[in-house]
C-alpha atoms as a PDB file:
ATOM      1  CA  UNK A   1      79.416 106.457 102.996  1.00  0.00           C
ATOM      2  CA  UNK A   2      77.634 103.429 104.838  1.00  0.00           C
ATOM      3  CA  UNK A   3      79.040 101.870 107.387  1.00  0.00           C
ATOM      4  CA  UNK A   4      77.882  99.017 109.303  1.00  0.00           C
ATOM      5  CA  UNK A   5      78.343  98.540 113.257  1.00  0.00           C
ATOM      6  CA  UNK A   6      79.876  94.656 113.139  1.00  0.00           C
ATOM      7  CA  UNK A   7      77.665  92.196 115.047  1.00  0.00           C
ATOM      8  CA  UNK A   8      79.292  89.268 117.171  1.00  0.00           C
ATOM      9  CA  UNK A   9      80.294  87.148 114.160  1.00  0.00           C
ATOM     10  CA  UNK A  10      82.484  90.278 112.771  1.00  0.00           C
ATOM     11  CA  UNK A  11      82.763  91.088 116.149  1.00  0.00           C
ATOM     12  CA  UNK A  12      84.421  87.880 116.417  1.00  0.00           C
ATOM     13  CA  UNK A  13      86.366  87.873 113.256  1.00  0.00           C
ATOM     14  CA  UNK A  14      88.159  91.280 114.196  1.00  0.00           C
ATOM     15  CA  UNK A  15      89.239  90.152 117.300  1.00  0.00           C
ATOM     16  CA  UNK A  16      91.062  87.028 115.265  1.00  0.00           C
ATOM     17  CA  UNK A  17      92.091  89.364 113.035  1.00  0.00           C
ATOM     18  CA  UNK A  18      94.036  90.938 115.942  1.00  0.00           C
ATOM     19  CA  UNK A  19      94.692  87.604 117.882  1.00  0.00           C
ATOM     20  CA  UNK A  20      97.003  86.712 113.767  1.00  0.00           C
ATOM     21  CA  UNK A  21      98.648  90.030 113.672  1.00  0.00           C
ATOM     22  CA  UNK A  22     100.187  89.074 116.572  1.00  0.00           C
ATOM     23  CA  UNK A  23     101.251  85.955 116.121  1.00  0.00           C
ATOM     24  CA  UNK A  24     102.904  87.041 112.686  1.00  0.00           C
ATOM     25  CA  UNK A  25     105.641  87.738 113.973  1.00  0.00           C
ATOM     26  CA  UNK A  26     106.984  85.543 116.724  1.00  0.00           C
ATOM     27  CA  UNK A  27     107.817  88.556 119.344  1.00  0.00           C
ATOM     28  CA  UNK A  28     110.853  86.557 120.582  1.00  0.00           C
ATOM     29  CA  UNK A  29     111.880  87.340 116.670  1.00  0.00           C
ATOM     30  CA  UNK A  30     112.247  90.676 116.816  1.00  0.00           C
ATOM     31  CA  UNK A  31     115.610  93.276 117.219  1.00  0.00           C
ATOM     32  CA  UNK A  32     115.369  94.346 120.520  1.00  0.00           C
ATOM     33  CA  UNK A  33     114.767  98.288 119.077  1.00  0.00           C
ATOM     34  CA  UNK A  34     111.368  96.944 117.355  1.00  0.00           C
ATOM     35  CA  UNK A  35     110.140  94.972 120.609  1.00  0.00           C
ATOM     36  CA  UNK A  36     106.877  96.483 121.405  1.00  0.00           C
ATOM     37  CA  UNK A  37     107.397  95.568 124.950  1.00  0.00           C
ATOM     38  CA  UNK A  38     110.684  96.879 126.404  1.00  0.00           C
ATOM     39  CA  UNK A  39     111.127  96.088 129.505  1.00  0.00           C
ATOM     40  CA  UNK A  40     112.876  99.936 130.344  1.00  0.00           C
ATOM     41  CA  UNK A  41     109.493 101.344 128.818  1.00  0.00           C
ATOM     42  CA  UNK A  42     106.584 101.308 131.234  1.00  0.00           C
ATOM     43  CA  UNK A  43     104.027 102.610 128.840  1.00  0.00           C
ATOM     44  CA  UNK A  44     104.442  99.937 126.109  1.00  0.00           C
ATOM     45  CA  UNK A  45     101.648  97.643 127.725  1.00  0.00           C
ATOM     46  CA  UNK A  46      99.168 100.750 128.026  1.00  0.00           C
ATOM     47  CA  UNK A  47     100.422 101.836 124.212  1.00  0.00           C
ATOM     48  CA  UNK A  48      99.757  98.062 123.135  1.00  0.00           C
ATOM     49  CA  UNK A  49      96.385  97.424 124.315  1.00  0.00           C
ATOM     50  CA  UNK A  50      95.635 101.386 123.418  1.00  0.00           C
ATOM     51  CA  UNK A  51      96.656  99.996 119.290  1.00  0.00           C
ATOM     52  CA  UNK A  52      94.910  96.630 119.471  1.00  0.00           C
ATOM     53  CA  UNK A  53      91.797  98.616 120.848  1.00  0.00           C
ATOM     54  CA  UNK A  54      92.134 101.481 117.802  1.00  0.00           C
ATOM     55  CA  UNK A  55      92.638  98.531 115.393  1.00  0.00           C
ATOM     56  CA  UNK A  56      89.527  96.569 116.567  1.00  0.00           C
ATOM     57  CA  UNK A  57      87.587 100.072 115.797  1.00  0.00           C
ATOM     58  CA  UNK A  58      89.310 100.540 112.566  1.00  0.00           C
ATOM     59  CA  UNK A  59      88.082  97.213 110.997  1.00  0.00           C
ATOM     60  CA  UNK A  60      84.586  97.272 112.588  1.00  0.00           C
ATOM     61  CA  UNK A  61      84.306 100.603 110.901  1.00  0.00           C
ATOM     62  CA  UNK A  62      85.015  99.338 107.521  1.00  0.00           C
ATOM     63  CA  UNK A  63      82.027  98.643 105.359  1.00  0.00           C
ATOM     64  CA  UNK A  64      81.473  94.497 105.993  1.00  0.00           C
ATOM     65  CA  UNK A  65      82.325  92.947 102.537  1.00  0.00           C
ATOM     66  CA  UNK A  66      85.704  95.496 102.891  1.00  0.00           C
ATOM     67  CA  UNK A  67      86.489  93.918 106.409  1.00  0.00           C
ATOM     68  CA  UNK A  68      86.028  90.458 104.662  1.00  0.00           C
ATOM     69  CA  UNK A  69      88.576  91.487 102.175  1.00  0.00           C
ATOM     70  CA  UNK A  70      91.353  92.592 103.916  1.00  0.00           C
ATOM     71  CA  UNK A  71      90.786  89.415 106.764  1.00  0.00           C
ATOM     72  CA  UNK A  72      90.644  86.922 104.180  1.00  0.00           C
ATOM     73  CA  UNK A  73      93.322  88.087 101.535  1.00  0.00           C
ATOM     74  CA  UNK A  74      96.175  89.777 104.594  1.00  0.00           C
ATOM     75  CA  UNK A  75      95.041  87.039 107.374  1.00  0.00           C
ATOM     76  CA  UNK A  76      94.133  84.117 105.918  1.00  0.00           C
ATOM     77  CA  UNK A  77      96.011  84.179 102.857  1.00  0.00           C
ATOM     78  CA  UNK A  78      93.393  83.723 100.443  1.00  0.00           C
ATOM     79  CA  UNK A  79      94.181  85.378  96.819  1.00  0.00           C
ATOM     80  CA  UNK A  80      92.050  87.718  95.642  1.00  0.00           C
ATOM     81  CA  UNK A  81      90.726  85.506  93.110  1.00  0.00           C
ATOM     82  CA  UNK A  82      89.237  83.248  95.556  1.00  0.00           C
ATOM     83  CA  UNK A  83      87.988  85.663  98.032  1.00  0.00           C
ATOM     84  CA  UNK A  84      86.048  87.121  94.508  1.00  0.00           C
ATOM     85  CA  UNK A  85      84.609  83.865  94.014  1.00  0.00           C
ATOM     86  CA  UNK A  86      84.031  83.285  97.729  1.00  0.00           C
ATOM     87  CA  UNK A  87      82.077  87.153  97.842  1.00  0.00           C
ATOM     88  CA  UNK A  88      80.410  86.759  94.648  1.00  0.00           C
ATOM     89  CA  UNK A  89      82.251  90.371  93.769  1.00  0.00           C
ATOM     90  CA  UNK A  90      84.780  90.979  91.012  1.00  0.00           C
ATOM     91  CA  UNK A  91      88.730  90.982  91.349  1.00  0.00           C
ATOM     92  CA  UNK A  92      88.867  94.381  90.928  1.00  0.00           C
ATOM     93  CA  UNK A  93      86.205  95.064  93.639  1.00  0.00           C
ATOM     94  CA  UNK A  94      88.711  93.081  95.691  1.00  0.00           C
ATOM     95  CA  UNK A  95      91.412  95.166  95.170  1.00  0.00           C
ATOM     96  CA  UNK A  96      89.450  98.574  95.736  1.00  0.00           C
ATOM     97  CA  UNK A  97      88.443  96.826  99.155  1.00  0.00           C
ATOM     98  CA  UNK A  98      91.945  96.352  99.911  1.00  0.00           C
ATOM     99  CA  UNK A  99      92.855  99.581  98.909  1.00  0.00           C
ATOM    100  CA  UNK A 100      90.279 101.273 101.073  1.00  0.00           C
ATOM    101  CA  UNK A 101      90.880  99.240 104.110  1.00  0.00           C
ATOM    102  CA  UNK A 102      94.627  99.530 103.835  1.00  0.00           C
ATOM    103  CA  UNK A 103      94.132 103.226 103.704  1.00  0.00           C
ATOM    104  CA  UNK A 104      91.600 103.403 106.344  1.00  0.00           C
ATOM    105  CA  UNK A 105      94.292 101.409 108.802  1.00  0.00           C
ATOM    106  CA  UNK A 106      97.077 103.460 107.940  1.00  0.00           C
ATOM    107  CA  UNK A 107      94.745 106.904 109.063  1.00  0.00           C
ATOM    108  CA  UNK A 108      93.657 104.964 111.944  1.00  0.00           C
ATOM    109  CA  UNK A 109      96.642 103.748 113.541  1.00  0.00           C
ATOM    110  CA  UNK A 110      99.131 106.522 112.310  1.00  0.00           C
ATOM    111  CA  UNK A 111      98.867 108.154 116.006  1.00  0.00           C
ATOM    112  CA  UNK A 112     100.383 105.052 117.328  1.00  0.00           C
ATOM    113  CA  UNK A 113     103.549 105.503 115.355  1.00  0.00           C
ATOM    114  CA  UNK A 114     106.481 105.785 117.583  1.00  0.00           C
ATOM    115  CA  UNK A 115     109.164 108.454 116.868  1.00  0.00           C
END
């Protein structure tokens, strides 16, 4: 398996990858039992910069044209027609791509799973 250590542009792109996961999902949204920072919990901050930090790893250890999949199609909202076009790869290389980051991120972050 090659991998690729991301230069400042993916560099870049992972850290706005991170920055739009977490403004999905407006925090002031969410039932109080899903808030990631409860106030009675003084380990959430640590735990939360501990996951973005994993997550920034996780992506810039993803082959590049994968990381450019999952950004584009889960981030941006592209479809994975036009990030095909866009890559100059087939659909179905999209999809693999989105399968393998998808399972990469779930092995990655699965520590940071609260009980």
């Amino acid at each position: 398996m090659t991998t690729i250590n991301l230069t400042s542009d993916v560099g870049d792109a992972a850290h706005d990858v991170i920055t739009k996961i977490l403004d999905m999902v407006s925090i002031h949204d969410l039932p109080e039992d899903n808030h990631p920072l409860q106030l009675n919990d003084p380990m959430a901050h640590t735990r939360t910069i501990q996951l973005l930090a994993t997550l920034k790893e996780a992506l810039q250890e993803l082959p590049l044209k994968c990381c450019q999949v999952f950004i584009r199609h889960r981030l941006e909202g592209y479809s994975q027609a036009e990030i095909a076009r866009k890559l100059d790869i087939s659909v179905n290389m999209v999809e693999k791509f989105m399968i393998r980051a998808a399972r990469h991120l779930r092995d990655r972050l699965q520590d940071h799973i609260l009980d």
